[in-house]
Structures are given as structure tokens and as C-alpha cells.
Protein backbone atom coordinates (compact mmCIF):
# COMPACT_ATOMS: atom_id res chain seq x y z
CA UNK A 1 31.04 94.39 216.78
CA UNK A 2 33.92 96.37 218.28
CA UNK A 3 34.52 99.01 215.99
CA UNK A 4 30.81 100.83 217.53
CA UNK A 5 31.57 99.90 221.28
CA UNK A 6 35.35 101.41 220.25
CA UNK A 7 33.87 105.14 218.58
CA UNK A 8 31.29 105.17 221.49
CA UNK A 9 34.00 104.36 224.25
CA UNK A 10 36.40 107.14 222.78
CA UNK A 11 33.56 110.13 222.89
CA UNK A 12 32.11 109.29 226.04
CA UNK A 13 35.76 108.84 227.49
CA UNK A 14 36.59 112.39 225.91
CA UNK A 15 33.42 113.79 226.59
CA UNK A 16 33.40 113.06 230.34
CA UNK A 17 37.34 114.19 230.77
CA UNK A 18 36.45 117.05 229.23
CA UNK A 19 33.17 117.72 231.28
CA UNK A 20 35.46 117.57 234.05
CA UNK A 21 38.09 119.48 233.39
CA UNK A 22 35.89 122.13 232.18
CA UNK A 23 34.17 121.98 235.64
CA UNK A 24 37.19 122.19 237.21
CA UNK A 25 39.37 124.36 235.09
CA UNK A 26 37.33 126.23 232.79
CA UNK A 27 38.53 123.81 229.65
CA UNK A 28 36.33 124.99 226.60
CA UNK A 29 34.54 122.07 225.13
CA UNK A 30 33.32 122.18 221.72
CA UNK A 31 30.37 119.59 220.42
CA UNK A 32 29.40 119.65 216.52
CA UNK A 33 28.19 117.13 214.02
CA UNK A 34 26.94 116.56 210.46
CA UNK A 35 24.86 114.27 208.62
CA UNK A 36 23.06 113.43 205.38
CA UNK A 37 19.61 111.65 205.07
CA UNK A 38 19.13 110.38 201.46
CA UNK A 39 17.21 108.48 199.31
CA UNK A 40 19.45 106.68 196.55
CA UNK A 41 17.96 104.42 193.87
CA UNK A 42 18.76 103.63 190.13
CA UNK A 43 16.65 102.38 186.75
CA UNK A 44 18.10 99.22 186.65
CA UNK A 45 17.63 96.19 188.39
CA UNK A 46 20.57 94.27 186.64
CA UNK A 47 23.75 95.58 189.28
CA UNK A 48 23.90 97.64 192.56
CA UNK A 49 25.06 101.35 192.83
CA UNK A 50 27.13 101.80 195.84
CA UNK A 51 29.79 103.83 197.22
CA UNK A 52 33.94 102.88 197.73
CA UNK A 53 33.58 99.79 200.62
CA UNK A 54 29.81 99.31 200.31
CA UNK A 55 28.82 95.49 200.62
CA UNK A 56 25.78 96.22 198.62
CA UNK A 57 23.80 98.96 196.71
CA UNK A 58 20.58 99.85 194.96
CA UNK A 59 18.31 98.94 192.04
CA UNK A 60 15.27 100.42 191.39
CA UNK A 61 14.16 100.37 194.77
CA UNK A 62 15.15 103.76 196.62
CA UNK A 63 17.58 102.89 200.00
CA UNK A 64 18.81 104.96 202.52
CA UNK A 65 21.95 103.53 203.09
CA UNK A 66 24.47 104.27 200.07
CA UNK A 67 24.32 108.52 200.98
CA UNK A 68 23.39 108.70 204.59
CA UNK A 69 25.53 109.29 207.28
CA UNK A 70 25.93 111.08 210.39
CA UNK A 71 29.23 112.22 212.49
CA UNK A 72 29.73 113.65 216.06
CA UNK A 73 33.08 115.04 216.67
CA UNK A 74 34.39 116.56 219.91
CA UNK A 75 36.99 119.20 220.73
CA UNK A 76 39.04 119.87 224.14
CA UNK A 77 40.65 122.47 224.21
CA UNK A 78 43.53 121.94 227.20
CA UNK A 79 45.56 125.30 226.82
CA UNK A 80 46.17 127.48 223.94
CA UNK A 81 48.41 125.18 222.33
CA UNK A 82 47.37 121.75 223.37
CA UNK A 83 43.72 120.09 222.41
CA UNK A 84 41.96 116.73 222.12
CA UNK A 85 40.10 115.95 219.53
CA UNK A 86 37.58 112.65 218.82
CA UNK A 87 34.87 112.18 215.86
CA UNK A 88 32.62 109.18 215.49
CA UNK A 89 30.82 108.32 212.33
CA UNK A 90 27.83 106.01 211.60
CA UNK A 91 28.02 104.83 208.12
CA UNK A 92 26.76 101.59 205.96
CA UNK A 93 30.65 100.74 205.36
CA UNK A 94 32.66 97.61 205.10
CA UNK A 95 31.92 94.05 204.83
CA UNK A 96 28.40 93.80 205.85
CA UNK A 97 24.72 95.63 204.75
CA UNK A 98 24.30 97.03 208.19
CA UNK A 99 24.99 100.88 209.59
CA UNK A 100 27.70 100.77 211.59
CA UNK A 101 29.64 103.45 213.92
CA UNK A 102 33.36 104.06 213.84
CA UNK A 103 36.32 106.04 215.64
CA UNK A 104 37.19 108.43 212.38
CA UNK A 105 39.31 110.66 214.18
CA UNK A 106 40.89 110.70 217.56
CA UNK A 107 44.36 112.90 218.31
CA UNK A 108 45.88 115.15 220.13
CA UNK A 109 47.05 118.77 218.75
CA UNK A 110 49.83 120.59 219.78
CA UNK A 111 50.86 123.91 218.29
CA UNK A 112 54.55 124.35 218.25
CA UNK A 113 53.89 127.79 216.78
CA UNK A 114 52.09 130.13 214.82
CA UNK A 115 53.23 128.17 211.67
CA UNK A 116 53.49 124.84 213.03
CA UNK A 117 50.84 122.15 214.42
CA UNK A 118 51.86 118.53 215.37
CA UNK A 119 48.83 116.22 215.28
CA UNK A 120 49.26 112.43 216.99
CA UNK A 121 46.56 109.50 217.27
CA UNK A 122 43.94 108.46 214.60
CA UNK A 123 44.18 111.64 211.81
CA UNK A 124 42.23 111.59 208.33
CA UNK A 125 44.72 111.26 205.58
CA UNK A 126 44.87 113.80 203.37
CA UNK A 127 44.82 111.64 200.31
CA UNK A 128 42.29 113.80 198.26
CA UNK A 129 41.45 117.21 198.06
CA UNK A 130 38.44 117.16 199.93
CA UNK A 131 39.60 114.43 202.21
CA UNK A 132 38.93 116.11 205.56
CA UNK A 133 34.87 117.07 204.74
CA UNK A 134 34.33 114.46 201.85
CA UNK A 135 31.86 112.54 204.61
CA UNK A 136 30.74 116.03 205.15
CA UNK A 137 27.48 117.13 202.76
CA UNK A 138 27.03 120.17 204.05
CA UNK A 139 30.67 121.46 202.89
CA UNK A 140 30.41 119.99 199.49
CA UNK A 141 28.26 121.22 196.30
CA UNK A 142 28.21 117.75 194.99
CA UNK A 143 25.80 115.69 196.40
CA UNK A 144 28.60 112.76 196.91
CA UNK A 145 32.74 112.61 195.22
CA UNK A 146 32.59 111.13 192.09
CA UNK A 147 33.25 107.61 192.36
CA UNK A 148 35.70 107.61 189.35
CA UNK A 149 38.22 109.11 191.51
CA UNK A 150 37.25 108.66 194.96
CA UNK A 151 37.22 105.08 195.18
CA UNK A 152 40.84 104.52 194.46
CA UNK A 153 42.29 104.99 197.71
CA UNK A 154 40.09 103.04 200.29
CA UNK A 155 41.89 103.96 203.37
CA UNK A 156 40.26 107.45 205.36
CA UNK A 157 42.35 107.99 208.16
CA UNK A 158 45.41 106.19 209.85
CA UNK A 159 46.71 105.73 213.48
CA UNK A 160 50.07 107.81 213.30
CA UNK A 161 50.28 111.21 213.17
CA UNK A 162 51.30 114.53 210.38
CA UNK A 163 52.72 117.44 210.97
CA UNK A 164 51.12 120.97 209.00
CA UNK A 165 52.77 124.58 208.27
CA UNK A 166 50.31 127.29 207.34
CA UNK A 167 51.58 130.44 206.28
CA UNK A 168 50.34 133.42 204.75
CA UNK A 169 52.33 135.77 202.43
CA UNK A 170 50.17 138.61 201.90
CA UNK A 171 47.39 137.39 200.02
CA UNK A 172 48.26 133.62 199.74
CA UNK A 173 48.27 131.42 202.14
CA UNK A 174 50.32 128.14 201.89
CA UNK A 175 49.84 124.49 203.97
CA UNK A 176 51.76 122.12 203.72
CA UNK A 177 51.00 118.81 205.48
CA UNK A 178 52.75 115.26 205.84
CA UNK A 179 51.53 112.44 207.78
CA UNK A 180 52.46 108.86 208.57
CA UNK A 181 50.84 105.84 210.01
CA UNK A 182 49.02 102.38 209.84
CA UNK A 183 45.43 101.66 209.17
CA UNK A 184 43.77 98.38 208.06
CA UNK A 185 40.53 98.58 205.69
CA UNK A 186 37.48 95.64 206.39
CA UNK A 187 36.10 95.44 202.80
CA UNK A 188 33.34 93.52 201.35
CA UNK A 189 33.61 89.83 201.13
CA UNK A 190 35.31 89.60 204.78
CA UNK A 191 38.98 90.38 203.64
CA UNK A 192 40.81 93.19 204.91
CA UNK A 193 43.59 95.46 203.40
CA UNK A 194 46.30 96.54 205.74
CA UNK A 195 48.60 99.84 204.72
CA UNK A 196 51.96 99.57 206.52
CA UNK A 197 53.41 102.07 206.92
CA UNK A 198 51.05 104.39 204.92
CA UNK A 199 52.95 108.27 204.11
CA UNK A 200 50.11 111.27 202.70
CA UNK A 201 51.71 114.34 202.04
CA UNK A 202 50.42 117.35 199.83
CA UNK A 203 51.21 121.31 199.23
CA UNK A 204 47.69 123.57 199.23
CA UNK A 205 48.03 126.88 198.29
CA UNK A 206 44.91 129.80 198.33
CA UNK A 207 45.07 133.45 196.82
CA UNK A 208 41.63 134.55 196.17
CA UNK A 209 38.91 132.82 195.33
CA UNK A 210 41.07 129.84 194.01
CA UNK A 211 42.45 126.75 196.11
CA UNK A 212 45.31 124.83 193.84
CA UNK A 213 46.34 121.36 195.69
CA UNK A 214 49.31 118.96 194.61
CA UNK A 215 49.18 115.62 196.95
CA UNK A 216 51.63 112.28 196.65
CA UNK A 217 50.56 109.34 198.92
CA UNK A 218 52.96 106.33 199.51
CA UNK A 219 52.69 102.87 201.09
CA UNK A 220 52.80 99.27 202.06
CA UNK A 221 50.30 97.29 201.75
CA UNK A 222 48.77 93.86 201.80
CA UNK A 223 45.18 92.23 200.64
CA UNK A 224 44.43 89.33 203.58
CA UNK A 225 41.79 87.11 204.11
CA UNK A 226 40.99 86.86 200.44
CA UNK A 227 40.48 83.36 199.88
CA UNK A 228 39.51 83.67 196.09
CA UNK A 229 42.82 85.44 195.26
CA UNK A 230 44.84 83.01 197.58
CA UNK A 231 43.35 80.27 195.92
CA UNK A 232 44.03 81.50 192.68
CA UNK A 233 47.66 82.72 193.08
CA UNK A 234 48.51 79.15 194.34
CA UNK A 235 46.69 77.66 191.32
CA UNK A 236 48.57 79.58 189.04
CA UNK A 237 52.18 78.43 190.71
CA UNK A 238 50.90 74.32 190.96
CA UNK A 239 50.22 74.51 187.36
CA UNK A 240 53.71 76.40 186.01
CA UNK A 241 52.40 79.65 185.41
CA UNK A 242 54.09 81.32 188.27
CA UNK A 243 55.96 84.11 186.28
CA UNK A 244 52.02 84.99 185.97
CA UNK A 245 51.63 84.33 189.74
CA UNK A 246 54.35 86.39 190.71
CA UNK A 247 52.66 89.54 188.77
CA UNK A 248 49.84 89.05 191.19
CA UNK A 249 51.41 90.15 194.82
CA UNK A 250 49.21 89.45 197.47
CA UNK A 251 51.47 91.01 200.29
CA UNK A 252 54.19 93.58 200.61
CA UNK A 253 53.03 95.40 197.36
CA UNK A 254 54.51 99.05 196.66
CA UNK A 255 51.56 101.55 195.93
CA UNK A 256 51.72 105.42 195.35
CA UNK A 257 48.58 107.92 194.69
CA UNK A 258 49.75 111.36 193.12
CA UNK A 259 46.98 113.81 192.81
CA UNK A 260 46.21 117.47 191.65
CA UNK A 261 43.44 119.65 192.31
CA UNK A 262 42.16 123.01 191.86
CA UNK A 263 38.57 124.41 193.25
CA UNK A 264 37.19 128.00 192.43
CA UNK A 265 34.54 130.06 193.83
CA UNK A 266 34.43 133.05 191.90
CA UNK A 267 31.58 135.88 191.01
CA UNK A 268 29.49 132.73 191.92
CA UNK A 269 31.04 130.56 189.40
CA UNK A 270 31.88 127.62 191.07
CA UNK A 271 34.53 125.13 190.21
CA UNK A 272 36.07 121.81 191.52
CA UNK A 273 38.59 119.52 189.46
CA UNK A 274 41.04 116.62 190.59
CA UNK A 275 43.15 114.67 188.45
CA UNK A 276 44.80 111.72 189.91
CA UNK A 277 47.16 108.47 188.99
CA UNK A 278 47.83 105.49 190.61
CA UNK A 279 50.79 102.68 190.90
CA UNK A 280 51.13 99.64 192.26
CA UNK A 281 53.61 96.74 191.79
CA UNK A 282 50.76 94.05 192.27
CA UNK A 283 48.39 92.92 188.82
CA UNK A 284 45.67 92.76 191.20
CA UNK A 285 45.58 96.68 192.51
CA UNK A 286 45.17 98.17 189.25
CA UNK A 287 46.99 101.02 187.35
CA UNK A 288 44.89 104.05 186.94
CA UNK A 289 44.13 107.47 185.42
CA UNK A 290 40.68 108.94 186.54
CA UNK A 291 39.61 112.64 186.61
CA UNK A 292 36.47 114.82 187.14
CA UNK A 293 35.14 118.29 186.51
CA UNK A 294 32.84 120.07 188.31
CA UNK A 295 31.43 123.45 187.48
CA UNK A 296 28.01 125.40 189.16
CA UNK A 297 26.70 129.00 189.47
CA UNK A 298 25.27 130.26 192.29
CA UNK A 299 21.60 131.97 192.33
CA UNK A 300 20.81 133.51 196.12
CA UNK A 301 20.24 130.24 197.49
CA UNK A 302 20.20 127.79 194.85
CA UNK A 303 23.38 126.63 192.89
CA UNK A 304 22.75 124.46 189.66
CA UNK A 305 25.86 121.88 189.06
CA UNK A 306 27.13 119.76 186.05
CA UNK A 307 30.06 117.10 186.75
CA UNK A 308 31.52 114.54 184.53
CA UNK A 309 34.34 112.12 185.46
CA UNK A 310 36.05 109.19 183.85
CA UNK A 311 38.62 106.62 184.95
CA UNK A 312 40.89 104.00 182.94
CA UNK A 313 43.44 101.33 183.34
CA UNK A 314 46.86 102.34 182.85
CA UNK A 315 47.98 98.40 183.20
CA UNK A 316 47.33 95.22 181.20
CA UNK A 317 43.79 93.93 181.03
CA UNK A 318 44.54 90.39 180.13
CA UNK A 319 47.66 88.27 180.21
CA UNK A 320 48.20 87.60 176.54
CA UNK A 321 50.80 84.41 177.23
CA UNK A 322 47.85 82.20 178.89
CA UNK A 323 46.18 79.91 177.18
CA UNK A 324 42.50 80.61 175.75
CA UNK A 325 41.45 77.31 175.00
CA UNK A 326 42.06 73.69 176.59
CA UNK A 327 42.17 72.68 180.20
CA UNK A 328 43.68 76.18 181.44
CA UNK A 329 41.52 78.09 179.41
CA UNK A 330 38.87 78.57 183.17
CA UNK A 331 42.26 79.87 184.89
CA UNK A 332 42.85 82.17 182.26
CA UNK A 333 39.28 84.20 182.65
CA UNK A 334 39.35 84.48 185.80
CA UNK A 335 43.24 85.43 185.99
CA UNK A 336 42.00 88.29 183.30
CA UNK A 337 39.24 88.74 185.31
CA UNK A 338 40.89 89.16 188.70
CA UNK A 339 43.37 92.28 187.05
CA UNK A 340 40.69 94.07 185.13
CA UNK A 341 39.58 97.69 187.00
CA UNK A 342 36.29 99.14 186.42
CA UNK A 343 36.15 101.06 183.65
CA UNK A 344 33.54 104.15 183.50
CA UNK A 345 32.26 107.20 182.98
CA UNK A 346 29.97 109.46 184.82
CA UNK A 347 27.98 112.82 183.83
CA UNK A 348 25.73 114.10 186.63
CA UNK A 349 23.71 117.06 187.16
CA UNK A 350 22.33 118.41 190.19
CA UNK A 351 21.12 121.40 192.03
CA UNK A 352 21.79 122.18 195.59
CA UNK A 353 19.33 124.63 197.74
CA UNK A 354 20.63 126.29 201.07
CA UNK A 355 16.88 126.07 202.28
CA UNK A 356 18.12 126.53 206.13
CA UNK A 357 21.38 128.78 207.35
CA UNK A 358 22.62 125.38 208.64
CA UNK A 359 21.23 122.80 206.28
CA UNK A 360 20.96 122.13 202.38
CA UNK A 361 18.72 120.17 200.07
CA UNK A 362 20.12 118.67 197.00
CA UNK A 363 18.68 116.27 194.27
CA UNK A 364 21.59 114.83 191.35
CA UNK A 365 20.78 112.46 188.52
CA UNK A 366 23.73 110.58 186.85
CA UNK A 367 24.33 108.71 183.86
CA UNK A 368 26.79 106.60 184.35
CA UNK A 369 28.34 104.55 181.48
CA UNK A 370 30.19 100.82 181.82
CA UNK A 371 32.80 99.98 179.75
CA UNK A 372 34.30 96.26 179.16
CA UNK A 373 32.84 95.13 182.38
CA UNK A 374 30.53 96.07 185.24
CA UNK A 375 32.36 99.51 185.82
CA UNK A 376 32.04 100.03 189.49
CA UNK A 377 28.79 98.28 189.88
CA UNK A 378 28.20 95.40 192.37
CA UNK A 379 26.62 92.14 191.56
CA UNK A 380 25.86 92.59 188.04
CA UNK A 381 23.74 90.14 186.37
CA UNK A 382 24.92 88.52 182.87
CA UNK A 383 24.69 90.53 179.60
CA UNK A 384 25.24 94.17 181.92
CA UNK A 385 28.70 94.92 180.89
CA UNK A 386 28.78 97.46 178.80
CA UNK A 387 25.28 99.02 179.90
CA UNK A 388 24.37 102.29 180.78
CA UNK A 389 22.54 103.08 183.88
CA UNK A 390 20.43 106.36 185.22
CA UNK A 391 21.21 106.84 189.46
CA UNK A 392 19.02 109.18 191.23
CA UNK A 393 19.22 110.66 194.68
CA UNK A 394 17.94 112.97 197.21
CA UNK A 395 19.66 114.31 200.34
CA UNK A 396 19.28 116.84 203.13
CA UNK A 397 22.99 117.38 204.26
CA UNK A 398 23.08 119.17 207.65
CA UNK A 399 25.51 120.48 210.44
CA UNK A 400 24.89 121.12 214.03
């Protein structure tokens, strides 16, 4: 596997330049890290809960896997405007069952001026509102994003680089942020999605104890490697349909995300919501609305949390000019099958306890509910569309 040998390489490359230019120079080095050690597990044994880019999930045997992580990230500090900056993160994440470590972040910072930063190498792409810390359980009240709208955007970070302004005017401050780049996505079943060029950009502004975010992400982007998809695009042109094949874009497909987001923390009522759409010009990559709500309070060390989320398709579900019956009547389900989303609807509760000044333990039940299909479930079994199913979890979220 190269992507481990690659995030290993990068911090012990950083942290022995570093070592020696602090030796030599006085360079300030800083070391930090986070992680989460869970237990995730479900009532059912007729699907898999996972996370976005999981290749597999839990039943009604608790695994570790679906909410654990941990991250090491280390900052150089070169001069008072120039630093260096690598993260590694271990993760069960792509096309394979297995923990696995990646490069997350790797750049270089340069601050052009009190307002101004300029970041270039591998950044995080601010695609969500908690894009930056959503691997991060320590910095979050939820004990993971809602899938509803977190799994519409697969791609975390990019090799490119963004420029930010931060500005305060008296009690607000304002960020803005725009960043461009590559990145290519391994997902489950071996195939890989490619973003080219990929463009994030989004407008945060704080005055209080609220945080209001408006984000727009744009790109390029292809699905490779996908052998069921290829097969079944060419099908579709060999037997005539291809005004039905063209619909289905395997490469060179236009995609936007436009998001908005508002979080409050306020005479310990707490408060997180995003809303979010999403466009493509390809069947295959879905049109969709999705949305969640998150509100807590806050007693001493404890904070009780409700959330409730919901996504739909804004495209067509089914091609209505293919046949339903004869010898086509195969290559129409599984056309309608390839361009249906997951379609559900969350409502979790939860309670999160800061037990430790640097450390958390939270528990969350949710009842999820499926709607014409599996939802967001992986290898369901026949007769679960439509079902409802309980998932429970555990976590100690930590930061060092």
C-alpha cells in the first residue's frame, strides 16, 4: 500500500527537517493529534451501517472501525510568516475493510499580511462547514456528521492550494476562503473518482456567539475503473437506447455543491444546522437536497443533544421511456437502479460528557429510516428497503 508508506514518509521527512532546523535555528515545532475509539453496532443484521467511503459496516455485532480514527499533524514554523505544515490520519476508508494511514494535509503557509494567508500543497477543502475538524471528535458535539449531508461530497482535501482573508470589524469577524486543486477518491468496489480541477470557496462570518457560513464548490470530475457502469453504459448504446446512455456521463461530468450553515453557542444552548444542494450533469451522480438540525444544552460537563436530518433526490428516479417488460425489461432495473440516491432520514440523540480537560465521552442512538431503497446502507439483504433500523455507538474522542 502506498498511501501509509506516503503519510509516514511526509511526517518523518517534516519531522526530522524540522528537528533540525530547530536545533540549529531555534525553529518552533509544534506536535498535536486527535483520535476517537468507538464501538459502533446496529439491531439489524439485514444491511451494514457505515460511514461516506466505507467498504463495509456493522450489524448487530459492535466494530471498531466505522467511528475510530486517529490523526498526527505537525507544524514548522520557519519565520513569522512562513510555516510547514503535515497531518497523517489512520482511518478504515476506501476500497478495502482494513485501517489504513493517509497524507490528509501537507502545505506550506505564507502570510502575505495581517489579512491575507496563501496556503500551497495538499489543503482540506472547505466543502462543509465543519470540514477542517469533521475527522476531529473532540471539536464536535455530535458524535459523527450526519450522513444525510456529509456523504455527498466524497473528496476531503485536494493537492492545489486556497488563499483566506480574515478580518475583523469590531465585533465580527469575516473569512473568506477559495481554493483550487486535484484530488482522486479510491472508493469501494476498486473504482476511483478523480475531481479535475476541483474549486471550494465559501464566506464565514462570526459576531457573538453565532457562526453563519455560505459555501459553493465547483468541479470536474470522472467515475473510473467502474466496470459495472462501463458495462452498462455500453449496453445501453449496442441496444439503441443511447439518448438514455448519454444521460449517464461517465467522464467529464459538471458538478457543483452550494451549502449554508449556521452554528450557535449561546447561554449554553447549542446549535448546528447545514442545508445543502447538489448538481451534476451525469444520471449517475445524483441530484440532491439534504439538511440537518442539531440543537443541545449544556449542564457543567455534560451536554444532552437531539439531531434529525433528511436527504432527497432532486432528479429522476426511473427512466419512464424504457421498457418494463420483454427482453429489455433486466436493462431497465438496473438502469433505474444505477440513478436512484439513497433516500433517508435520521433522528439521533446523544449526550456528550467532558469527563477529562482534554478528552470527551459520548454515547448517540439513531433511528434511521429507508425510503424506496436501502437508504445509505451497504449490502442489504432482500425485503430491507423501506426498513427502519436502530444504530448505536460509543466513543471517547480525544486530543493531545
Amino acid at each position: 500500500m502506498k498511501q501509509p508508506k506516503l503519510a509516514i514518509t511526509a511526517l518523518a521527512v517534516l519531522s526530522a527537517l524540522a528537528t533540525t532546523a530547530h536545533a540549529q535555528d531555534g525553529m518552533p515545532i509544534t506536535v498535536s493529534g486527535f483520535g476517537t475509539g468507538a464501538l459502533t453496532m446496529s439491531n439489524s443484521d439485514q444491511a451494514e451501517f457505515n460511514r461516506v467511503n466505507q467498504a463495509s459496516g456493522v450489524t448487530k455485532h459492535a466494530r471498531p472501525g466505522v467511528d475510530s480514527n486517529l490523526g498526527i499533524q505537525a507544524t514548522a514554523k520557519w519565520s513569522d510568516t512562513v510555516s510547514f505544515t503535515a497531518q497523517g490520519l489512520v482511518r478504515k476508508n476506501g476500497n478495502n475493510d482494513q485501517f489504513g494511514a493517509e497524507l490528509a494535509w501537507a502545505f506550506a503557509k505564507f502570510k502575505l499580511n495581517d489579512d491575507f494567508s496563501l496556503r500551497v500543497g495538499r489543503i482540506g477543502l472547505p466543502v462543509y462547514m465543519i470540514s477542517d475538524v469533521r475527522n476531529v471528535g473532540y471539536a464536535n458535539t455530535m458524535l459523527r456528521p450526519p450522513n444525510e449531508v456529509y456523504r455527498q461530497v466524497t473528496a476531503d482535501n485536494a493537492d492545489g492550494g486556497d488563499v483566506t482573508y480574515q478580518h475583523s470589524f469590531g465585533d465580527t469577524t469575516v473569512t473568506a476562503q477559495a481554493a483550487v486543486g486535484r484530488t482522486k477518491v479510491r472508493s469501494p468496489g476498486n473504482y476511483y473518482v478523480e475531481f479535475k480541477p476541483v474549486i471550494s470557496t465559501q464566506l464565514v462570518v462570526e459576531n457573538g456567539p453565532f457562526t453563519y457560513r455560505l459555501g459553493r464548490s465547483q468541479a470536474t470530475f470522472g467515475l473510473f475503473d467502474n466496470a459495472s457502469l462501463t458495462g452498462l453504459v455500453g449496453t445501453l448504446n449496442k441496444v439503441g437506447l443511447t439518448s438514455v446512455a448519454n444521460e449517464l456521463k461517465l467522464t467529464d461530468i459538471k458538478g457543483t455543491f452550494t451549502s449554508a450553515g449556521i452554528t450557535m453557542d449561546y447561554n449554553n444552548i447549542i446549535g448546528q444546522a447545514e442545508y445543502a444542494k447538489r448538481k451534476t450533469e451525469s444520471r449517475l451522480v445524483q441530484d440532491t437536497s439534504s439538511w440537518y438540525v442539531m440543537m443541545g444544552y449544556r449542564y457543567g460537563k455534560f451536554v444532552p443533544y437531539i439531531v434529525h436530518g433528511d436527504v432527497k433526490q432532486d432528479s429522476i428516479r426511473d427512466f419512464a421511456s424504457m421498457p418494463t417488460a420483454g427482453p429489455l425489461a433486466a436493462l431497465t432495473a438496473g438502469t433505474n437502479a444505477a440513478i436512484k440516491a439513497g433516500l433517508q432520514s435520521t433522528t439521533g440523540i446523544g449526550v456528550r460528557w467532558d469527563f477529562y480537560k482534554s478528552a470527551a465521552f459520548k454515547v448517540q442512538m439513531d433511528r434511521i429510516k429507508t425510503r424506496d431503497g436501502a437508504g445509505y446502507f451497504l449490502n442489504p439483504k432482500p425485503g430491507f428497503a423501506g426498513s427502519t433500523v436502530n444504530v448505536y455507538a460509543a466513543a471517547i474522542d480525544f486530543v493531545f
